[in-house]
N, C-alpha and C. Protein backbone atom coordinates (compact mmCIF):
# COMPACT_ATOMS: atom_id res chain seq x y z
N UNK A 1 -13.72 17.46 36.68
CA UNK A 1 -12.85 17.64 35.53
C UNK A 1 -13.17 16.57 34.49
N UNK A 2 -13.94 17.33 33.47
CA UNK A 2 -13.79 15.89 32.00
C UNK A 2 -12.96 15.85 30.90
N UNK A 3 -12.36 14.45 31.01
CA UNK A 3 -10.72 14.34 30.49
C UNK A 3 -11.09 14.29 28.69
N UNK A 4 -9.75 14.37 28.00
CA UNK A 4 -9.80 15.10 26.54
C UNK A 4 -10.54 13.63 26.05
N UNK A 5 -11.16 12.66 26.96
CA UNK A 5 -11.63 11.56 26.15
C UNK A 5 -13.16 11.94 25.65
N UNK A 6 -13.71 12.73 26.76
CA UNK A 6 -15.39 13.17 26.60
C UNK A 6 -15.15 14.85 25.65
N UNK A 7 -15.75 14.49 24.09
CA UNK A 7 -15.66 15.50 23.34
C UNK A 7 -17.50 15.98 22.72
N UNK A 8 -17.28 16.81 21.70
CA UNK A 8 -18.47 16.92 20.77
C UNK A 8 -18.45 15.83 19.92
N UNK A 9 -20.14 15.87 19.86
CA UNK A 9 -20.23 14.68 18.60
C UNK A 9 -19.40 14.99 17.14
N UNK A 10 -18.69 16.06 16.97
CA UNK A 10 -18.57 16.39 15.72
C UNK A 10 -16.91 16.20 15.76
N UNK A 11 -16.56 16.39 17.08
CA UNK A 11 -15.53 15.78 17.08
C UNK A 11 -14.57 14.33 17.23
N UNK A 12 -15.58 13.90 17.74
CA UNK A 12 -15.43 12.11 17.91
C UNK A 12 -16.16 11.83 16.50
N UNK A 13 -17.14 12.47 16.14
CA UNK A 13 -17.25 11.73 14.11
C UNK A 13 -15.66 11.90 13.31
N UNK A 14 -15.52 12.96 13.97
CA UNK A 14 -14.08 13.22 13.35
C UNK A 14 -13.15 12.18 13.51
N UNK A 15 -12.99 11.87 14.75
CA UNK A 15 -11.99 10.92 15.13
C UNK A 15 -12.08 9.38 14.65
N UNK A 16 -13.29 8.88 14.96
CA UNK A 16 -14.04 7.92 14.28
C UNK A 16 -13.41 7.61 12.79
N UNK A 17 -13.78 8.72 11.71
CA UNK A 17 -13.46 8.60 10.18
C UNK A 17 -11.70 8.36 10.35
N UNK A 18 -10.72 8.87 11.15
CA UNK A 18 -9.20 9.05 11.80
C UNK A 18 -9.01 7.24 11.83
N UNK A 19 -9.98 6.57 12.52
CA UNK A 19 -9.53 5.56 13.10
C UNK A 19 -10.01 4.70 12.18
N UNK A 20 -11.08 4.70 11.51
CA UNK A 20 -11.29 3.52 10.06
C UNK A 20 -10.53 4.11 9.09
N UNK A 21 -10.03 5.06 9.11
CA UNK A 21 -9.22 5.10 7.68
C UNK A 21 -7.78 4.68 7.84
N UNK A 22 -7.81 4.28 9.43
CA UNK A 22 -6.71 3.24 9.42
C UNK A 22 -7.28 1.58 9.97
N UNK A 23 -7.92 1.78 9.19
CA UNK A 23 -8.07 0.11 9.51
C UNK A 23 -8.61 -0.67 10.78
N UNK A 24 -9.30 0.60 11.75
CA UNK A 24 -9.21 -0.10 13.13
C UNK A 24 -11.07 0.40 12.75
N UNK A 25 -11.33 -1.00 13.37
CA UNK A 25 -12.60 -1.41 13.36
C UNK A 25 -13.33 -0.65 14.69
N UNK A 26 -14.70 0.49 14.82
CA UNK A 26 -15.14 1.34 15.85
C UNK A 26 -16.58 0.65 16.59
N UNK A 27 -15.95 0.20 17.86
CA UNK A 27 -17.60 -0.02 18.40
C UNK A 27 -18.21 1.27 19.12
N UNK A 28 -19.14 1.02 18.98
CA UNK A 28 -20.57 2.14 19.48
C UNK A 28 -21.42 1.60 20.45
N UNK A 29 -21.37 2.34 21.64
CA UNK A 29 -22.74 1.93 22.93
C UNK A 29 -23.46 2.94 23.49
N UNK A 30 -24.41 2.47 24.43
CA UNK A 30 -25.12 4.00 24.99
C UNK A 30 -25.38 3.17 25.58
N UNK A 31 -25.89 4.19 26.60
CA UNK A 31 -26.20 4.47 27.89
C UNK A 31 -26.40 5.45 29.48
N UNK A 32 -26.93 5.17 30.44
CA UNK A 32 -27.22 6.18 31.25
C UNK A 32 -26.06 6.46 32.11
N UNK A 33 -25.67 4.65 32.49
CA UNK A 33 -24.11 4.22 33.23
C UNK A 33 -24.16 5.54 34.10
N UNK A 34 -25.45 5.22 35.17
CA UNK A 34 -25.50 6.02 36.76
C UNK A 34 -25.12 4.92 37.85
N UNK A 35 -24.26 5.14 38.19
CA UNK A 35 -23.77 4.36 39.39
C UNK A 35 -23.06 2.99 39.08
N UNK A 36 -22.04 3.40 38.62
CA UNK A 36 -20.93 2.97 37.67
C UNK A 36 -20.81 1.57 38.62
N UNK A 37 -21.12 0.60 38.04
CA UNK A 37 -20.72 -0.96 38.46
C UNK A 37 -20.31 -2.25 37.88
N UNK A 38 -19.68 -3.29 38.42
CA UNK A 38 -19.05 -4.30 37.77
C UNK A 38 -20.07 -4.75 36.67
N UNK A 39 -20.95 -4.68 36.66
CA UNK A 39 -21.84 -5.36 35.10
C UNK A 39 -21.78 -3.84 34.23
N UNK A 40 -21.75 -2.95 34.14
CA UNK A 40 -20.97 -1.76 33.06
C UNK A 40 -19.68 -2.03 33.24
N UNK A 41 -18.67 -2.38 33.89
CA UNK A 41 -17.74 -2.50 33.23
C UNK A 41 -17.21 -3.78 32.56
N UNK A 42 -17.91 -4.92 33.06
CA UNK A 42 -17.96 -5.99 32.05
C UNK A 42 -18.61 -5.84 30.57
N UNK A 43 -19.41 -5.18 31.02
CA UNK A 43 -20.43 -5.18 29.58
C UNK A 43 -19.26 -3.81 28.44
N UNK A 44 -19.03 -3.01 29.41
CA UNK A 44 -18.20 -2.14 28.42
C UNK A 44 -16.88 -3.02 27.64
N UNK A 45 -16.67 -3.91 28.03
CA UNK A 45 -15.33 -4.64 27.94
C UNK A 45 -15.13 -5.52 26.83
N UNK A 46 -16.43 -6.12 27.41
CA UNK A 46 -17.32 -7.18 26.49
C UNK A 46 -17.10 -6.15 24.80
N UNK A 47 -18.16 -4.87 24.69
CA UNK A 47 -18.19 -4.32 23.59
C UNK A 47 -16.84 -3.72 23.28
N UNK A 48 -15.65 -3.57 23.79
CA UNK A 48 -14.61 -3.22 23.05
C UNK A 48 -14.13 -4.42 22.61
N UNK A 49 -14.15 -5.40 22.91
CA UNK A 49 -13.29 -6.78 22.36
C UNK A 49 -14.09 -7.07 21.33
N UNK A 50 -15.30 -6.21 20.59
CA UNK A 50 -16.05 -6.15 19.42
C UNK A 50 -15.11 -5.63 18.36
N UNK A 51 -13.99 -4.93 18.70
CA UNK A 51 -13.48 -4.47 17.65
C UNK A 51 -11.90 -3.21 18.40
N UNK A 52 -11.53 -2.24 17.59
CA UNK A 52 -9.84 -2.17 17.95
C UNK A 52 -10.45 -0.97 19.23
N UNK A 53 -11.31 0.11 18.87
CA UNK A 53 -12.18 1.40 19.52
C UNK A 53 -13.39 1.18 19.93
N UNK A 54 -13.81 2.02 21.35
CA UNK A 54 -14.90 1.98 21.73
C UNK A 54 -15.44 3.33 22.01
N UNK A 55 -15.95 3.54 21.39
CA UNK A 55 -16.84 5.55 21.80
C UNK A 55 -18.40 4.57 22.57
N UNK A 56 -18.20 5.39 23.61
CA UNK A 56 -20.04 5.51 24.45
C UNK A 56 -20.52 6.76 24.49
N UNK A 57 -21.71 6.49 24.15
CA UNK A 57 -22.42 7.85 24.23
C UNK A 57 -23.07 7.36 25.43
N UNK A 58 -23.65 8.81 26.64
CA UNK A 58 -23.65 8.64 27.60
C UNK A 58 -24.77 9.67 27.87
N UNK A 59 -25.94 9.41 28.18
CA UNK A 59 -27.02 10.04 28.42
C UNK A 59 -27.15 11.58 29.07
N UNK A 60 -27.32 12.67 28.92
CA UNK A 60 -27.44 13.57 29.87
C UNK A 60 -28.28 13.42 30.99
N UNK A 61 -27.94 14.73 31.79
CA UNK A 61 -28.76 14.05 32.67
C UNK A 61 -30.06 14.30 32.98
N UNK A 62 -31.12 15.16 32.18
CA UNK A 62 -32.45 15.68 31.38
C UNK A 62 -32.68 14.58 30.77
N UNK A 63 -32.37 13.73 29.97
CA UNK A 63 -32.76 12.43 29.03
C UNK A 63 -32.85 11.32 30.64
N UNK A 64 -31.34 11.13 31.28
CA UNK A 64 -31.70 10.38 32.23
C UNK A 64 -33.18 10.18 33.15
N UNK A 65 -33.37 11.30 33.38
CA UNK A 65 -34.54 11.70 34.41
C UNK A 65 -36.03 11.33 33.70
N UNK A 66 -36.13 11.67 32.15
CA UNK A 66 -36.88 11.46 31.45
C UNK A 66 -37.00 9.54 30.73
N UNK A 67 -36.03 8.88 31.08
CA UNK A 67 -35.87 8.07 30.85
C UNK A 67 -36.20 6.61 32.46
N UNK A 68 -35.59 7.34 33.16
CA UNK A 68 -35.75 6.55 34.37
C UNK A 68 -36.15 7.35 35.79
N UNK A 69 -37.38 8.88 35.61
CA UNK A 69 -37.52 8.97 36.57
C UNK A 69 -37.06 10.19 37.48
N UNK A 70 -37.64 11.29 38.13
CA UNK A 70 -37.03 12.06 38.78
C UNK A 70 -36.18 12.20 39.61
N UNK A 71 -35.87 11.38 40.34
CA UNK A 71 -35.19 10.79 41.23
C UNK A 71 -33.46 10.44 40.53
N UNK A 72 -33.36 10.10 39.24
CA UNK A 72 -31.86 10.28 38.94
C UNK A 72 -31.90 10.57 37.70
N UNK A 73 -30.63 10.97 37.46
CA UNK A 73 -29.24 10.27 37.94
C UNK A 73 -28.57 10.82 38.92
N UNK A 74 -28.22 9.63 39.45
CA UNK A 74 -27.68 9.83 41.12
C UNK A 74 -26.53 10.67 40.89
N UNK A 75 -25.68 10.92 40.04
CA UNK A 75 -24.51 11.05 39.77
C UNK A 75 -24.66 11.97 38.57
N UNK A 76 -24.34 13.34 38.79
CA UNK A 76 -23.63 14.38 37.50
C UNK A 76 -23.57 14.19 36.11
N UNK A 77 -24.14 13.93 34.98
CA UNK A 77 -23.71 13.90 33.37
C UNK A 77 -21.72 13.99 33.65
N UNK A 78 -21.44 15.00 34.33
CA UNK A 78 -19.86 15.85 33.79
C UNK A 78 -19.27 14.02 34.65
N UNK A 79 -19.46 14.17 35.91
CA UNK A 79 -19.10 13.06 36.74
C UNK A 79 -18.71 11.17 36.17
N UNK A 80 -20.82 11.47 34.73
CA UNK A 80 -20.33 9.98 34.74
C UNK A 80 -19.87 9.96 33.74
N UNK A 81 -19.20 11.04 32.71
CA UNK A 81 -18.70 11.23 31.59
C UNK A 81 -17.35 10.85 32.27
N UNK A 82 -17.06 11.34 33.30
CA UNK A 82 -15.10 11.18 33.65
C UNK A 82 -15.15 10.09 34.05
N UNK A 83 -16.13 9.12 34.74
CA UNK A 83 -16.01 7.94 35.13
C UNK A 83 -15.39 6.72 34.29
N UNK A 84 -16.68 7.09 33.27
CA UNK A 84 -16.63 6.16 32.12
C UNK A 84 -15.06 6.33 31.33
N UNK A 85 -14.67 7.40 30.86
CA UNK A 85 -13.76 7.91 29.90
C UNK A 85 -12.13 7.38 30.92
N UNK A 86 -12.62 7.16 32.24
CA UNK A 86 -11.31 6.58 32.81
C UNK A 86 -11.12 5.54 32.61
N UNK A 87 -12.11 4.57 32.04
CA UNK A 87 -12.05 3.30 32.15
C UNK A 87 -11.18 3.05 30.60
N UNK A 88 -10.16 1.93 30.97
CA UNK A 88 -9.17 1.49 29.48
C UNK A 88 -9.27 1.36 28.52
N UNK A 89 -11.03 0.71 28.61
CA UNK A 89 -11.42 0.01 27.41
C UNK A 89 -12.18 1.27 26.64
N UNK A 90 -12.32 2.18 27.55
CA UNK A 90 -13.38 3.40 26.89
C UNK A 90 -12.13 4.10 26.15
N UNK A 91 -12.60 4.57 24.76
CA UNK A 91 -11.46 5.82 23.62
C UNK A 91 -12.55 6.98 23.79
N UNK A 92 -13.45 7.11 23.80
CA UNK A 92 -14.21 8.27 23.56
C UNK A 92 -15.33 8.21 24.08
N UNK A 93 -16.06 9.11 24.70
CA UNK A 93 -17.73 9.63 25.61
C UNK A 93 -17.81 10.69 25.16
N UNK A 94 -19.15 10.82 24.55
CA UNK A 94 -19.93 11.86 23.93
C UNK A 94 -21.34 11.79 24.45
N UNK A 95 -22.00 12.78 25.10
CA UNK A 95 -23.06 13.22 25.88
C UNK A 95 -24.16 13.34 24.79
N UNK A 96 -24.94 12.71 25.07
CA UNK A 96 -26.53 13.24 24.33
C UNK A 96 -28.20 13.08 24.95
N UNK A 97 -28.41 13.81 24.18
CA UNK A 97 -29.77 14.22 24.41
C UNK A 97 -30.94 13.35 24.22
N UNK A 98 -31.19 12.83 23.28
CA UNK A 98 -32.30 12.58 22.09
C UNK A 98 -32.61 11.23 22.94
N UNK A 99 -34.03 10.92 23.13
CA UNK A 99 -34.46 9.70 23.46
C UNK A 99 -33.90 8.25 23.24
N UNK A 100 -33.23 8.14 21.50
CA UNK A 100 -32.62 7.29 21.39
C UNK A 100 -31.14 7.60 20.68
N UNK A 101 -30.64 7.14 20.36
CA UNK A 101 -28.68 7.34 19.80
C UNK A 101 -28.79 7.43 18.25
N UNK A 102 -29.89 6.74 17.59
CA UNK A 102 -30.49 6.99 16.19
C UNK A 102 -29.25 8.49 15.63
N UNK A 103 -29.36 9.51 16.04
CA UNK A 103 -28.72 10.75 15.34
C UNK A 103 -27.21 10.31 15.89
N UNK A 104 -26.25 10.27 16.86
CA UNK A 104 -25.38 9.74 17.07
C UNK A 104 -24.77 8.34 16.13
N UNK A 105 -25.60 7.21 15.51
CA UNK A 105 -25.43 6.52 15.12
C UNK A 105 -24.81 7.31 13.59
N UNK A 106 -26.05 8.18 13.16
CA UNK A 106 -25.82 8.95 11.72
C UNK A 106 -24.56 9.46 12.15
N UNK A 107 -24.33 10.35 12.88
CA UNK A 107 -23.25 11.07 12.91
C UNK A 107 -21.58 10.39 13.36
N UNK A 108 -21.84 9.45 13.93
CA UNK A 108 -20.48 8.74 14.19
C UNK A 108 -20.03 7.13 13.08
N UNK A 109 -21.27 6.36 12.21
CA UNK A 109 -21.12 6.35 11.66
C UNK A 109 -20.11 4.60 12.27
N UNK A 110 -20.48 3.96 13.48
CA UNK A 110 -19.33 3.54 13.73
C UNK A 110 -19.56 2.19 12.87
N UNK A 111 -18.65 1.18 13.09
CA UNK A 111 -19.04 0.06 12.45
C UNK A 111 -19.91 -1.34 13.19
N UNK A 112 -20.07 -1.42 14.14
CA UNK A 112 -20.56 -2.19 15.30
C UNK A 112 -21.50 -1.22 16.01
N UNK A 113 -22.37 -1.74 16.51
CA UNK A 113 -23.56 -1.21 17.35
C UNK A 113 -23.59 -1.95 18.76
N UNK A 114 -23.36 -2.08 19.74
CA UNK A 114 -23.56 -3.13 21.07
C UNK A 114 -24.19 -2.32 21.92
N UNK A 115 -25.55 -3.49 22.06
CA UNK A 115 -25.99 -2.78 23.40
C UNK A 115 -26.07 -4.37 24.07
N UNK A 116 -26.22 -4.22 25.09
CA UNK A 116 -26.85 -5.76 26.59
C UNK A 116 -27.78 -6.22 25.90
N UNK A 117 -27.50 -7.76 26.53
CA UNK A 117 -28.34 -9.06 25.94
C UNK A 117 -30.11 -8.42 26.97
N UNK A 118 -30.41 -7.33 27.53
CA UNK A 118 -31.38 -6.89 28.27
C UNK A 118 -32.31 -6.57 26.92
N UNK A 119 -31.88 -6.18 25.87
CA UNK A 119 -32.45 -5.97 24.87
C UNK A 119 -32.52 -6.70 23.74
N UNK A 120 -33.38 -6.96 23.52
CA UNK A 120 -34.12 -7.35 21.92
C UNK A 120 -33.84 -6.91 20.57
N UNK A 121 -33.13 -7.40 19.67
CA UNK A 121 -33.01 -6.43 18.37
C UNK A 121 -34.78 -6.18 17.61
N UNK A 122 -35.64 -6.54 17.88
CA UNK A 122 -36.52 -6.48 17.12
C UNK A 122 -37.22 -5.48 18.02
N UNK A 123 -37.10 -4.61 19.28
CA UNK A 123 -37.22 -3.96 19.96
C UNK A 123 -36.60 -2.92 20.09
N UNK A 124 -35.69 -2.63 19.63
CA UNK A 124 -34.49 -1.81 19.68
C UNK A 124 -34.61 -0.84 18.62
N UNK A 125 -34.93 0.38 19.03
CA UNK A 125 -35.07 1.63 17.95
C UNK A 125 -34.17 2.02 17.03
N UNK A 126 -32.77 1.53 17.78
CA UNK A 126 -31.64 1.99 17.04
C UNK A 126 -31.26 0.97 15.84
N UNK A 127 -32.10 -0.21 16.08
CA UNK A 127 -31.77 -1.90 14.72
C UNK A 127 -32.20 -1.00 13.57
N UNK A 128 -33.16 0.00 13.15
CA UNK A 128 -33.22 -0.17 11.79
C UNK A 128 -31.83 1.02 11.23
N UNK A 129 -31.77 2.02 11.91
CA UNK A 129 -30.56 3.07 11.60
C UNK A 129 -28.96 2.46 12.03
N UNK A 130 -28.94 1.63 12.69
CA UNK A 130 -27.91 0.32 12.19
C UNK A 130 -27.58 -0.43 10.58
N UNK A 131 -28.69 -0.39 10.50
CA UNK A 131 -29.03 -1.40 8.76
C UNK A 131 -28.99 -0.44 8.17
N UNK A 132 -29.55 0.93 8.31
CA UNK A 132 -29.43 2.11 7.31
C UNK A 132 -27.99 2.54 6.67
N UNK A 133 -27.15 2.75 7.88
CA UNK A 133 -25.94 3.37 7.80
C UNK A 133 -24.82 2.32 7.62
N UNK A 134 -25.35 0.91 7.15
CA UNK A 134 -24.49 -0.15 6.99
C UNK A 134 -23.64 -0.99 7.93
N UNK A 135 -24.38 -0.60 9.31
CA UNK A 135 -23.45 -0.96 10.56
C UNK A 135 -23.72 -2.15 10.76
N UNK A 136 -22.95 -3.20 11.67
CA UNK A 136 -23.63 -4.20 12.11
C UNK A 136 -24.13 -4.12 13.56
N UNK A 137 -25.10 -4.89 14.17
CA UNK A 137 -25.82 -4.89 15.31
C UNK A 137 -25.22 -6.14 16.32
N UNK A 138 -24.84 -5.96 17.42
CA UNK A 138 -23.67 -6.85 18.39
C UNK A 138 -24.83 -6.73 19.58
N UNK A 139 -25.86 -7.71 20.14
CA UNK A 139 -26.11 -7.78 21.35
C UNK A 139 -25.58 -8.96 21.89
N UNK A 140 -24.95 -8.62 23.55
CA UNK A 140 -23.77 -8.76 23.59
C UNK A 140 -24.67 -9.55 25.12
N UNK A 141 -24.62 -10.64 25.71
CA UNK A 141 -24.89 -11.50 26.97
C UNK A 141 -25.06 -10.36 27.86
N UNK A 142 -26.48 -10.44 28.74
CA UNK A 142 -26.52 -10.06 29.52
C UNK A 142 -25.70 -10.43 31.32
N UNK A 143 -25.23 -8.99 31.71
CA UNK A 143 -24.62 -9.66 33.12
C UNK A 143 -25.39 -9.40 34.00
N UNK A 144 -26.04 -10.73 34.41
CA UNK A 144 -27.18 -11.05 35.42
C UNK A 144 -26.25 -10.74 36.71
N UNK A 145 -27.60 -9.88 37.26
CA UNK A 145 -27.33 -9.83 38.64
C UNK A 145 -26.59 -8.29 39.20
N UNK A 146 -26.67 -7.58 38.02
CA UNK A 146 -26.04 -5.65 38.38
C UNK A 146 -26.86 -5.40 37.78
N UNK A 147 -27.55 -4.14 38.37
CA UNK A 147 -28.18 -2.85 37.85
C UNK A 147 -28.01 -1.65 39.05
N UNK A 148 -27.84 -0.89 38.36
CA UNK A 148 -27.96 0.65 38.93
C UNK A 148 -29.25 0.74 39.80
N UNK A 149 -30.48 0.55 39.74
CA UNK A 149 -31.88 -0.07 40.57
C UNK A 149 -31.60 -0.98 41.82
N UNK A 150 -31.05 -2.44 41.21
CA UNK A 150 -30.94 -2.92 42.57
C UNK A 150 -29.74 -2.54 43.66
N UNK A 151 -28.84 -1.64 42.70
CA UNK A 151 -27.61 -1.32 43.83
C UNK A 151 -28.25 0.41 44.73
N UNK A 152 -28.88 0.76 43.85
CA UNK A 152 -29.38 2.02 44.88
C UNK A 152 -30.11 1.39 45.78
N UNK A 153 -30.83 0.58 45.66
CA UNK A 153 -31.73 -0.52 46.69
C UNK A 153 -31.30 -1.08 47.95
N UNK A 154 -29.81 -1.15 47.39
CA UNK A 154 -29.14 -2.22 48.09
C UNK A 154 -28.62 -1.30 49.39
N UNK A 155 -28.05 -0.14 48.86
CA UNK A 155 -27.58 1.34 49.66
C UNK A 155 -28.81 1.78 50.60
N UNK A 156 -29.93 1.59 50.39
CA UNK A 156 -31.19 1.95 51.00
C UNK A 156 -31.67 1.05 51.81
N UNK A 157 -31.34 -0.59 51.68
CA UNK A 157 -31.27 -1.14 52.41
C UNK A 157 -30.78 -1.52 53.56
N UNK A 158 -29.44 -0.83 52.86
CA UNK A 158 -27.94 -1.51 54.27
C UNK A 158 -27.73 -0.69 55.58
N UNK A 159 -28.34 0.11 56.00
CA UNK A 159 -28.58 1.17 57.38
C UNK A 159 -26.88 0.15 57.84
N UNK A 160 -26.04 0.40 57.74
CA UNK A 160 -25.07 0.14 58.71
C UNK A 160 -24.41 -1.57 58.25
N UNK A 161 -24.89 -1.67 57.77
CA UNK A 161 -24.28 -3.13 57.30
C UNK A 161 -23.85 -3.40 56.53
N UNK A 162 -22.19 -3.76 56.83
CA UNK A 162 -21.08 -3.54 55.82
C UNK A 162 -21.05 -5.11 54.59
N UNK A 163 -21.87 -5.72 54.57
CA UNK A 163 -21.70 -7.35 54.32
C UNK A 163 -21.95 -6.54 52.77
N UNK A 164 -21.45 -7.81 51.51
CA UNK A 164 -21.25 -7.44 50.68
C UNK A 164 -22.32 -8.18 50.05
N UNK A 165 -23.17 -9.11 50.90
CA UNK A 165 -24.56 -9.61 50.12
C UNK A 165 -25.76 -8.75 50.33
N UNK A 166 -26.45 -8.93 49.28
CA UNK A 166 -27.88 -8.06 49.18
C UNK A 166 -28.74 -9.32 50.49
């Protein structure tokens, strides 16, 4: 079941223009967020205390596979859309396609951009359509020590062993 938080892009642009025309400042993130863990939800947390709203766009799961591999996402598009959209700090999840968020950026328009200190702004496809559309760019401390990689690892590792260290 995906809750009234995961909409169309045309409807969260909608909502978006709703929420700066009252004054509340909109952050913007992406991501694949397969195998939902404490460094996504710090890092999601992190980018809402960027400002009053947080919309994530959230990879399908055709971009996922193409992005990281046949093998995932471990977990449903519909699945990590309800995951994410449960979380407090999340207002809105919108699903996309496109290699990078570049068209999402045009279309939502938000005022803040945050992605993880994992990335580089001078690397980052989405820095110049940030500057285009007048947004500002927020890379935000990386949280060492979670990834979706080493925790499937970690599951593949543990044959029976409940200990909570890798």
């Amino acid at each position: 079941m995906i809750t009234m938080k995961v909409s169309l892009a045309e409807q969260i642009a909608e909502q978006v223009r709703t929420w700066q025309q009252s004054g509340e400042k909109v952050v913007f993130t992406n991501g694949c967020f397969d195998l939902l863990h404490v460094g996504h939800v710090r890092y999601l947390t992190a980018a809402r205390a960027l400002g009053d709203r947080l919309v994530v766009g959230l990879n399908t799961d055709a971009s996922v596979r193409k992005l990281k591999g046949s093998e995932r996402p471990i977990l449903p598009e519909q699945e990590r859309a309800e995951l994410i959209a449960a979380l407090r700090c999340v207002d809105a999840v919108v699903l996309f396609e496109e290699d990078t968020a570049c068209q999402l950026l045009r279309q939502l328009q938000p005022d803040i951009y945050a992605k993880g200190g994992d990335y580089q702004r001078q690397i980052l496809p989405e820095a110049i359509t940030v500057q285009e559309i007048g947004s500002r760019l927020a890379i935000l401390p990386f949280v060492a020590g979670y990834s979706t990689t080493r925790l499937i690892e970690r599951i593949g590792n543990n044959k029976g062993n409940c200990s909570s260290t890798a």
